[in-house]
N, C-alpha and C. Protein backbone atom coordinates (compact mmCIF):
# COMPACT_ATOMS: atom_id res chain seq x y z
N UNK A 1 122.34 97.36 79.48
CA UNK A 1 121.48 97.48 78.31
C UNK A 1 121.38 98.94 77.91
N UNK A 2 121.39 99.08 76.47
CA UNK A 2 120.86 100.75 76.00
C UNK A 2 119.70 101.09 76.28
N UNK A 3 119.30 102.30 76.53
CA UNK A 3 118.13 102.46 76.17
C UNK A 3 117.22 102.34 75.42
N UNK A 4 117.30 101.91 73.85
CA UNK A 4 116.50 101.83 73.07
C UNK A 4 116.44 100.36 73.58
N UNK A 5 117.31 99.17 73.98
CA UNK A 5 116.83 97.66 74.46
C UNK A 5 115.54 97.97 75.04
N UNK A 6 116.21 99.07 76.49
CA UNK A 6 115.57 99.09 77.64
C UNK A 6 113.54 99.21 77.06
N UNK A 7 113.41 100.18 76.25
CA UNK A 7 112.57 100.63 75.88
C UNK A 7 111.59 99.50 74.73
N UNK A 8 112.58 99.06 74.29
CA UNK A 8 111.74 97.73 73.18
C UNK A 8 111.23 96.75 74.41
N UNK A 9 112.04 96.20 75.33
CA UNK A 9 111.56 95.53 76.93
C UNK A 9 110.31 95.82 77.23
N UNK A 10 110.13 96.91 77.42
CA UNK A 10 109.12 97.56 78.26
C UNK A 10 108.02 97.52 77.37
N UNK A 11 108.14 97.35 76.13
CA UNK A 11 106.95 97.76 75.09
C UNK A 11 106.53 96.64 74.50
N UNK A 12 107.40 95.49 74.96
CA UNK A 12 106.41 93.81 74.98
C UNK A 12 105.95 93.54 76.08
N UNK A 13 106.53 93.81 77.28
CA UNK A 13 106.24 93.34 78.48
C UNK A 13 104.73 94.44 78.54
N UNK A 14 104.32 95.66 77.93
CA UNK A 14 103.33 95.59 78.07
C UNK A 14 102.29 94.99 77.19
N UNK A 15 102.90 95.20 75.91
CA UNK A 15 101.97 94.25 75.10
C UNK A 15 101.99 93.10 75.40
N UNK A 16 102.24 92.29 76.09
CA UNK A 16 101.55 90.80 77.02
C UNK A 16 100.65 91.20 77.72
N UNK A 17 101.13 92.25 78.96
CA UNK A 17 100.39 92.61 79.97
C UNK A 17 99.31 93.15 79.37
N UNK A 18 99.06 93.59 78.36
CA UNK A 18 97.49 94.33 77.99
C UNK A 18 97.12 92.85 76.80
N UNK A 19 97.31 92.54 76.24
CA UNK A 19 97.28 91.10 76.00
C UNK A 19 96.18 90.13 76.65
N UNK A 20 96.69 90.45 77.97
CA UNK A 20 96.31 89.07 79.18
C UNK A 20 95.17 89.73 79.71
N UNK A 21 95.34 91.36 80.19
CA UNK A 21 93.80 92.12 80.59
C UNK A 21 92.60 91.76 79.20
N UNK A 22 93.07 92.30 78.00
CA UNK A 22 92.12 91.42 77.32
C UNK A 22 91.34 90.64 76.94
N UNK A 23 92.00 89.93 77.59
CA UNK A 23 91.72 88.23 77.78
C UNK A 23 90.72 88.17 78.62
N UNK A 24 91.21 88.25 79.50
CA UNK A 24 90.65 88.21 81.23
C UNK A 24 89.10 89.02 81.36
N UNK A 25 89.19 90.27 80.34
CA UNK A 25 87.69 91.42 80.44
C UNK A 25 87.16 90.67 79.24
N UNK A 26 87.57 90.17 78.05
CA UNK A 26 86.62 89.21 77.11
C UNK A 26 85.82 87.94 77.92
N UNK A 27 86.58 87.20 78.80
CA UNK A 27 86.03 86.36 79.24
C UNK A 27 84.82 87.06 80.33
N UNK A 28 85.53 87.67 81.18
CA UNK A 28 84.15 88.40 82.57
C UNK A 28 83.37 89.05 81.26
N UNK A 29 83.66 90.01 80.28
CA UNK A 29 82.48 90.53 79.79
C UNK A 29 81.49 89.33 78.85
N UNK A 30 82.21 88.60 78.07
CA UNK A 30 81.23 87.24 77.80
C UNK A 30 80.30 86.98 78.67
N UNK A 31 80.72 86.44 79.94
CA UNK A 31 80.24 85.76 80.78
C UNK A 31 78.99 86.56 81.16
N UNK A 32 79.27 88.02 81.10
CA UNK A 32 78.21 88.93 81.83
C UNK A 32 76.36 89.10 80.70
N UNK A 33 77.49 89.32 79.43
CA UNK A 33 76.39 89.21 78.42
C UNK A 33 75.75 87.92 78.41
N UNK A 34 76.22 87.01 78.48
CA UNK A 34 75.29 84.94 78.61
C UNK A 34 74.82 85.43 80.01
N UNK A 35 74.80 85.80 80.90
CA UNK A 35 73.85 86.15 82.23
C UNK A 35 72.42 86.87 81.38
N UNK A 36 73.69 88.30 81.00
CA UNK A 36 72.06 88.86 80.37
C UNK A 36 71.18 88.26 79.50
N UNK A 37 71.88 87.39 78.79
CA UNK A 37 70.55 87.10 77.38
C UNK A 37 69.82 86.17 78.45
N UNK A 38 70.28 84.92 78.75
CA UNK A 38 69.68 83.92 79.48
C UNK A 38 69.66 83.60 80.50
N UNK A 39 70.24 84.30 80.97
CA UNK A 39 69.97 84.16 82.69
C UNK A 39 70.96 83.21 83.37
N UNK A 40 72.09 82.62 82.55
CA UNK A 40 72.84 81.66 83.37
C UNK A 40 74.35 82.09 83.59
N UNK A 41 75.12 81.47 84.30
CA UNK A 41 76.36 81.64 84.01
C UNK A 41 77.13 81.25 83.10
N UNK A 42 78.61 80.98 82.96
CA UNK A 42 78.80 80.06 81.96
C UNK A 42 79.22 78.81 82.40
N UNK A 43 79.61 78.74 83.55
CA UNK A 43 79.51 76.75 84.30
C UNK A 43 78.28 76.68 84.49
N UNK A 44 77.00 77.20 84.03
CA UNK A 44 75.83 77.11 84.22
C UNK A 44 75.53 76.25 82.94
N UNK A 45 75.78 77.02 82.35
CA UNK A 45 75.65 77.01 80.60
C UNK A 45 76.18 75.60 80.18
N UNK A 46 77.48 75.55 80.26
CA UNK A 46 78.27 74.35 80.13
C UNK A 46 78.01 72.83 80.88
N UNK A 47 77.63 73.18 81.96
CA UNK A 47 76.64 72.36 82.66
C UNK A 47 75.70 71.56 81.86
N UNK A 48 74.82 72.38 81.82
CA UNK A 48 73.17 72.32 81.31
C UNK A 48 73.37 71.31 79.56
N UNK A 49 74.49 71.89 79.06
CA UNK A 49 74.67 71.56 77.79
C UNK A 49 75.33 70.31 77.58
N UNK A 50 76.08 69.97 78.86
CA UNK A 50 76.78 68.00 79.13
C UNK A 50 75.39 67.35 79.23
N UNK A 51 74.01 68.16 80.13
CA UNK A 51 73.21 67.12 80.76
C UNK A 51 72.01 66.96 79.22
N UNK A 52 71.80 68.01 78.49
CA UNK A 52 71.12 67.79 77.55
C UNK A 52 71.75 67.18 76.45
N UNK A 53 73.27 67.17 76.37
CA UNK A 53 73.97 66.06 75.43
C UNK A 53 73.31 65.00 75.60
N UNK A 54 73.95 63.99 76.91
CA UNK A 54 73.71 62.83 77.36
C UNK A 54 72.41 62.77 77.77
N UNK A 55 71.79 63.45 78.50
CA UNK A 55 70.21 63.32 78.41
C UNK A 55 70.04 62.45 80.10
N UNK A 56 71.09 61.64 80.88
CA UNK A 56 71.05 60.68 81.43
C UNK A 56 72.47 60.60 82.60
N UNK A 57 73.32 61.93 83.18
CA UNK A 57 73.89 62.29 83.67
C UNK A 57 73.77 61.89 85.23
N UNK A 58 75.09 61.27 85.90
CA UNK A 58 74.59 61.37 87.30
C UNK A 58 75.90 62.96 87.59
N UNK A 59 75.59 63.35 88.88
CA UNK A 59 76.55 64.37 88.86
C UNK A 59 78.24 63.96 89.35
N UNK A 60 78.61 62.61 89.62
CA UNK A 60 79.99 61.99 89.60
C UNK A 60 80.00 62.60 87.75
N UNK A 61 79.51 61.75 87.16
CA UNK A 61 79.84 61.72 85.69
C UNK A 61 79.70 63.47 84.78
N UNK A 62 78.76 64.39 85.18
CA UNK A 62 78.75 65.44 84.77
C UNK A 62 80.35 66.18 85.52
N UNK A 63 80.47 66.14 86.76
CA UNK A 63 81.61 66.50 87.20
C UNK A 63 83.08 65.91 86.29
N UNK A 64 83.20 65.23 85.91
CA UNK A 64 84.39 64.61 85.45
C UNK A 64 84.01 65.50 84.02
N UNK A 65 83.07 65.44 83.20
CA UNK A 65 82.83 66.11 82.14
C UNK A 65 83.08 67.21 81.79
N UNK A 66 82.66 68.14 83.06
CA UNK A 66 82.79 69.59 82.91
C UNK A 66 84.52 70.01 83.59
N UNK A 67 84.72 69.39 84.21
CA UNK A 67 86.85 69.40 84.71
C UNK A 67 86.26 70.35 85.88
N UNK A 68 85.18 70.30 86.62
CA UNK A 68 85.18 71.50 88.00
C UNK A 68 84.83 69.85 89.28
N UNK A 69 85.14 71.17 90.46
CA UNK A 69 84.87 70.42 91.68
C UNK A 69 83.52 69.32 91.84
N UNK A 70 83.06 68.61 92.46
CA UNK A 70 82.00 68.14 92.43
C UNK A 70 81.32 69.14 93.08
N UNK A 71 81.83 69.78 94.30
CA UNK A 71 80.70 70.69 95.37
C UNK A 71 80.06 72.40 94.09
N UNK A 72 81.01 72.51 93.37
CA UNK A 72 80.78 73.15 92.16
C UNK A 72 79.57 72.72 91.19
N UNK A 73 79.75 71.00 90.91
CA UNK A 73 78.89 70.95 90.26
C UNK A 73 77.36 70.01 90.70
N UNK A 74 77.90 70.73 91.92
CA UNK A 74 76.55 70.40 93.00
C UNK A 74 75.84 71.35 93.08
N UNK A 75 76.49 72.36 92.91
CA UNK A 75 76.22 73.85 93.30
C UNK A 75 75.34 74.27 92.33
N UNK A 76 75.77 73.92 91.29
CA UNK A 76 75.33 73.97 89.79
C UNK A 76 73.98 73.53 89.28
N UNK A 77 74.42 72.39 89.90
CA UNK A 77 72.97 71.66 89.63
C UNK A 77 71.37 72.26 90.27
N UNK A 78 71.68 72.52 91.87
CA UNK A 78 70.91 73.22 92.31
C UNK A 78 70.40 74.13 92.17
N UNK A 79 71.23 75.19 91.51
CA UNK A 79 70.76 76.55 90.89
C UNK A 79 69.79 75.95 89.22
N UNK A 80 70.31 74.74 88.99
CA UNK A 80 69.65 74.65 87.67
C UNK A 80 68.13 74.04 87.76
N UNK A 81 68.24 72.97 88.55
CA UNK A 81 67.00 72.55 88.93
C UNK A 81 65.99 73.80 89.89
N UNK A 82 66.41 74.65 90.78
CA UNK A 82 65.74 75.78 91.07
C UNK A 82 64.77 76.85 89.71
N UNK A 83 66.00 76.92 88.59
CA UNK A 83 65.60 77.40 87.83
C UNK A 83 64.32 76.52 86.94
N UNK A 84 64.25 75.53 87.21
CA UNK A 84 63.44 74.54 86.24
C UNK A 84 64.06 74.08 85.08
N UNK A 85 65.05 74.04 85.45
CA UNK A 85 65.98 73.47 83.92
C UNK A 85 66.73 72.26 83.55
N UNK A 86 66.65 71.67 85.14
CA UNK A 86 67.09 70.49 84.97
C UNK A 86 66.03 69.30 86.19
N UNK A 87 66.00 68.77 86.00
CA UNK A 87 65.33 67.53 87.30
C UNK A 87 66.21 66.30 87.68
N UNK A 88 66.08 66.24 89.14
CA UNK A 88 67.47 64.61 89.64
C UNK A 88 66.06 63.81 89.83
N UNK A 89 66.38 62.36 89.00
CA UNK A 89 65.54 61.27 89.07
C UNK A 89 66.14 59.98 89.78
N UNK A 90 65.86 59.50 90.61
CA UNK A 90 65.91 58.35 91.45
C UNK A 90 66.68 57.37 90.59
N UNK A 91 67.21 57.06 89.93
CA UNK A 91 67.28 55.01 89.47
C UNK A 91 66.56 54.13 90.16
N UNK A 92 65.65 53.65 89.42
CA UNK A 92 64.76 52.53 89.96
C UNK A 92 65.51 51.40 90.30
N UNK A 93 66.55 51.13 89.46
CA UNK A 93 67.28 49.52 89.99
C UNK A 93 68.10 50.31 91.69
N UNK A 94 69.17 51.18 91.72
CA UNK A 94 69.87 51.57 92.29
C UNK A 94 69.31 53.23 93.16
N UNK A 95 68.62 52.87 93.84
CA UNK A 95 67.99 54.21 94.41
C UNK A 95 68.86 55.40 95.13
N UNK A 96 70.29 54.79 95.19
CA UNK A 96 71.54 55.83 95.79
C UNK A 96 72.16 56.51 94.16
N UNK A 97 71.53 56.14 93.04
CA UNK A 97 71.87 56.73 91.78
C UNK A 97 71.10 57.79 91.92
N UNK A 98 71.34 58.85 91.55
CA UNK A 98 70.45 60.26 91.07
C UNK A 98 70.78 60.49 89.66
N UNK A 99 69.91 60.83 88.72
CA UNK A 99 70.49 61.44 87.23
C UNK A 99 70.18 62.72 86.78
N UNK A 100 70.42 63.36 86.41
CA UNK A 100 70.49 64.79 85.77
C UNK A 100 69.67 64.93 85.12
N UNK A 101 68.56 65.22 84.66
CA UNK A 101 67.60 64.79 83.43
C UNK A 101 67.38 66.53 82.72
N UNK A 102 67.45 67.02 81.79
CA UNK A 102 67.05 68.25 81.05
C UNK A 102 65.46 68.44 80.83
N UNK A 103 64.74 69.59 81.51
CA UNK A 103 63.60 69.59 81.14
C UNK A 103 63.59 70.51 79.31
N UNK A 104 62.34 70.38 79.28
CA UNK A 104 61.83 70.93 77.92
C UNK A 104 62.86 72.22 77.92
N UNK A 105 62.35 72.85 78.68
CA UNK A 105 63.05 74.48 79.77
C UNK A 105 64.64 74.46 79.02
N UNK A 106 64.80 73.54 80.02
CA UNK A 106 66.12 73.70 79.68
C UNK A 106 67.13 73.24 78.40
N UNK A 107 66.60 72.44 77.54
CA UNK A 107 66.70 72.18 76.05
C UNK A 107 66.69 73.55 75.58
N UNK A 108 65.39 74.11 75.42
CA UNK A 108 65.11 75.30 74.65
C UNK A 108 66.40 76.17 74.79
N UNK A 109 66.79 76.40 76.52
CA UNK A 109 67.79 77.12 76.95
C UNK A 109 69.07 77.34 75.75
N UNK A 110 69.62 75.72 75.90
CA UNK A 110 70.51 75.61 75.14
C UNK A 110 69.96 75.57 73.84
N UNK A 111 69.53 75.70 73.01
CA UNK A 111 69.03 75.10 71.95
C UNK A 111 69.48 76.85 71.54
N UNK A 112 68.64 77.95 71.97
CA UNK A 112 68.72 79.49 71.81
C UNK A 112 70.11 79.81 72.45
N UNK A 113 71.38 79.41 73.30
CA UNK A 113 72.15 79.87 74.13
C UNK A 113 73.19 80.42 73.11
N UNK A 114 74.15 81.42 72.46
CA UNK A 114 74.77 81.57 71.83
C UNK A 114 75.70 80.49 72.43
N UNK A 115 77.42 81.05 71.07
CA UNK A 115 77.98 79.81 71.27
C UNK A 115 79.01 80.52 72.19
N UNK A 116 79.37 79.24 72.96
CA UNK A 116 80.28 79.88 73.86
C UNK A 116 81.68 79.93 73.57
N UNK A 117 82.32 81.50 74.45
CA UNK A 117 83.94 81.87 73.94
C UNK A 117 84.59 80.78 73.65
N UNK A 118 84.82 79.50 74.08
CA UNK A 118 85.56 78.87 74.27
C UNK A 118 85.60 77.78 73.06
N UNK A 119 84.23 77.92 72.33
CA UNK A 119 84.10 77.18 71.23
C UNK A 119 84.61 78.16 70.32
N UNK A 120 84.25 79.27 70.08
CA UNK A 120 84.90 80.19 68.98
C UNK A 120 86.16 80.18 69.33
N UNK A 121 87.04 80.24 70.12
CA UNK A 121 88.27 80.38 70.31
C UNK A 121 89.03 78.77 70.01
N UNK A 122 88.55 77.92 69.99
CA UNK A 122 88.54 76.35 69.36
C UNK A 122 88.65 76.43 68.12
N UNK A 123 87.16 76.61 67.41
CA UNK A 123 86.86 76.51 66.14
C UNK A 123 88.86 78.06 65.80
N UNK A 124 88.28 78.77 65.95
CA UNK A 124 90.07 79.19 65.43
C UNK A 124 91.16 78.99 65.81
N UNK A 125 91.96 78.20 66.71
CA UNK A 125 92.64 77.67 66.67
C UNK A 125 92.95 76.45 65.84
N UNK A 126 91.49 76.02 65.62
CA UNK A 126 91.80 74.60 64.75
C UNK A 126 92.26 74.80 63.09
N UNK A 127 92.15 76.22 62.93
CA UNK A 127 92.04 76.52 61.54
C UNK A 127 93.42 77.11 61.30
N UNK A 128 94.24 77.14 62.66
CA UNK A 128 95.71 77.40 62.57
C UNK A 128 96.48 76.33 62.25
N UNK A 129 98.04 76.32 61.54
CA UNK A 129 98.51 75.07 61.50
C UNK A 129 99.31 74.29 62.94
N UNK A 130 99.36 73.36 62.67
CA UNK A 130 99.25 72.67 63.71
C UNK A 130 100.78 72.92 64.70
N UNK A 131 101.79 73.38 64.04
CA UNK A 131 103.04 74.33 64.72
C UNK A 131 102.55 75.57 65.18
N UNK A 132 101.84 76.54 64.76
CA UNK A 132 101.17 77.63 65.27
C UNK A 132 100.25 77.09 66.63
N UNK A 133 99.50 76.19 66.29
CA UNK A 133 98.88 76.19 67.56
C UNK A 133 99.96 75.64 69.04
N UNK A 134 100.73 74.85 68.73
CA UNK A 134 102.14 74.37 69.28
C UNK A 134 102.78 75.74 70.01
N UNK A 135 103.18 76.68 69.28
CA UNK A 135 103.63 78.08 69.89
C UNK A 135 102.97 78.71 70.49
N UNK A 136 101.64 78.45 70.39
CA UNK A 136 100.38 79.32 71.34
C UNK A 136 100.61 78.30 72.85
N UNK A 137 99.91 77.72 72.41
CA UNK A 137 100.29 76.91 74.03
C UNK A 137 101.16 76.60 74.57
N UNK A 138 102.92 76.81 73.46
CA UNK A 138 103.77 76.65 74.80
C UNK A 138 103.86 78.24 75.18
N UNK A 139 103.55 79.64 74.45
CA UNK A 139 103.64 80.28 74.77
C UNK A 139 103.06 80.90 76.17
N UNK A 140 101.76 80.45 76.01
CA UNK A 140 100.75 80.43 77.27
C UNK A 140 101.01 79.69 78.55
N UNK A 141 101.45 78.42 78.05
CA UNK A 141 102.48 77.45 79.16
C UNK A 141 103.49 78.09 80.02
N UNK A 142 104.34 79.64 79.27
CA UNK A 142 105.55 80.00 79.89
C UNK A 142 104.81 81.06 80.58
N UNK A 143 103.87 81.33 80.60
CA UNK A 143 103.36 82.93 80.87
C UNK A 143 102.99 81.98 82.66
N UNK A 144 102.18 80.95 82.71
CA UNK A 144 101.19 80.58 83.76
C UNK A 144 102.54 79.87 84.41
N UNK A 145 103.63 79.74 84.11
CA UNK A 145 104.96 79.05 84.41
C UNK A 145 106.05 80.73 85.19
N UNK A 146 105.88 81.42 84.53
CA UNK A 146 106.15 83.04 84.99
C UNK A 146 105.02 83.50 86.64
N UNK A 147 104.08 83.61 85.65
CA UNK A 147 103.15 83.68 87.14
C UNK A 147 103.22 82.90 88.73
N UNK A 148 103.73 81.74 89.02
CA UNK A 148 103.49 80.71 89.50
C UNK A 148 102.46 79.92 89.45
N UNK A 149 101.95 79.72 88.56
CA UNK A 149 100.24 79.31 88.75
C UNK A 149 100.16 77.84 88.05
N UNK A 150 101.57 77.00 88.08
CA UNK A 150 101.15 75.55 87.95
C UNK A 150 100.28 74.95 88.82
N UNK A 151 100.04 75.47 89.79
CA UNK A 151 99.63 74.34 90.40
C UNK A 151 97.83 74.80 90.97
N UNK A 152 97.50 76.07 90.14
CA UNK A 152 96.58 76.09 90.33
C UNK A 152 95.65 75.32 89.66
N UNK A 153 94.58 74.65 89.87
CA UNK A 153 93.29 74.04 89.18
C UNK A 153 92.70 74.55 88.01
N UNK A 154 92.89 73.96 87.09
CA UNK A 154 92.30 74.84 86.11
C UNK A 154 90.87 73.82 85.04
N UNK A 155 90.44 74.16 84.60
CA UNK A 155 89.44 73.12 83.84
C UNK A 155 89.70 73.82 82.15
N UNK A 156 89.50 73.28 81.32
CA UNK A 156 89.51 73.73 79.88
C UNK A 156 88.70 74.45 79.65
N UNK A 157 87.38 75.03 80.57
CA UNK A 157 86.18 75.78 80.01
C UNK A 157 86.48 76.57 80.31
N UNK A 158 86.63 78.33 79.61
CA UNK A 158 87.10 79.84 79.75
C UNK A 158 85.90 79.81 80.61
N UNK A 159 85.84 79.75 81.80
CA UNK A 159 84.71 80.01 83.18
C UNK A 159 84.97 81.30 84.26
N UNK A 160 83.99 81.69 83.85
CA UNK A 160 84.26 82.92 85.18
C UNK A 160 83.61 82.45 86.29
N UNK A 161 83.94 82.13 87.60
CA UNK A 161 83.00 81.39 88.75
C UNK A 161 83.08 82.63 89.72
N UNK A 162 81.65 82.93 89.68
CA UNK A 162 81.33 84.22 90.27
C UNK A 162 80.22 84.05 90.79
């Protein structure tokens, strides 16, 4: 290769690589600012916002919702109900049922919570055409395919678990 190849190489391969740091400090710095305003994380957040959807959550069914571990969204739960934001209620027919229930607390939470990265980054993608969004994700597909990282676990929510 010439040098001027050599040199155009090097000057995408970093514009990915600063690209992807981007990425990566938008999401941790998001995540840090939703700590500061409200005090949660953002599998906190995302959490809280399945159980005040449905209103009536057991945590099998919030787990499948949110795409994380169950011991995650066990974990979750506990920190939320600690906080007063959520309460587990018995089932009267089925007393091995527990449900998720949203207090007042935690409505308000979400109700004030800005919106999260992952919805703004939605809402614009959707406003791309539908071949553009096609090239984004296979592009992103080849990058996590480069890395080795098929086979890591991933959930659809931009989550920092910290």
């Amino acid at each position: 290769m010439n040098t001027q190849r050599l040199e155009e190489q090097d000057n995408i391969e970093n514009r990915v690589l600063r690209s992807m740091r981007r990425i990566i400090r938008a999401v941790d710095i998001y995540s840090r600012h939703l700590n500061d305003s409200i005090g949660l994380t953002t599998p906190q957040l995302i959490c809280l916002q399945r159980v005040v959807e449905h209103s009536n959550l057991t945590l099998s069914l919030l787990t499948r919702e949110v795409s994380l571990s169950a011991s995650t969204v066990t974990g979750i739960a506990d920190r939320l109900e600690a906080k007063g934001l959520l309460t587990r209620e018995r089932a009267p027919t089925d007393r091995r049922k527990i449900y998720l229930r949203p207090t007042d607390s935690g409505k308000e939470i979400v109700k004030k919570s800005p919106s999260l990265l992952q919805d703004k980054l939605s809402t614009a993608l959707s406003r791309l055409e539908i071949q553009d969004q096609l090239i984004i994700a296979e592009s992103l597909e080849k990058i996590v395919k480069f890395m080795e990282a098929e086979n890591v676990d991933a959930s659809p929510n931009l989550i920092s678990n910290r």
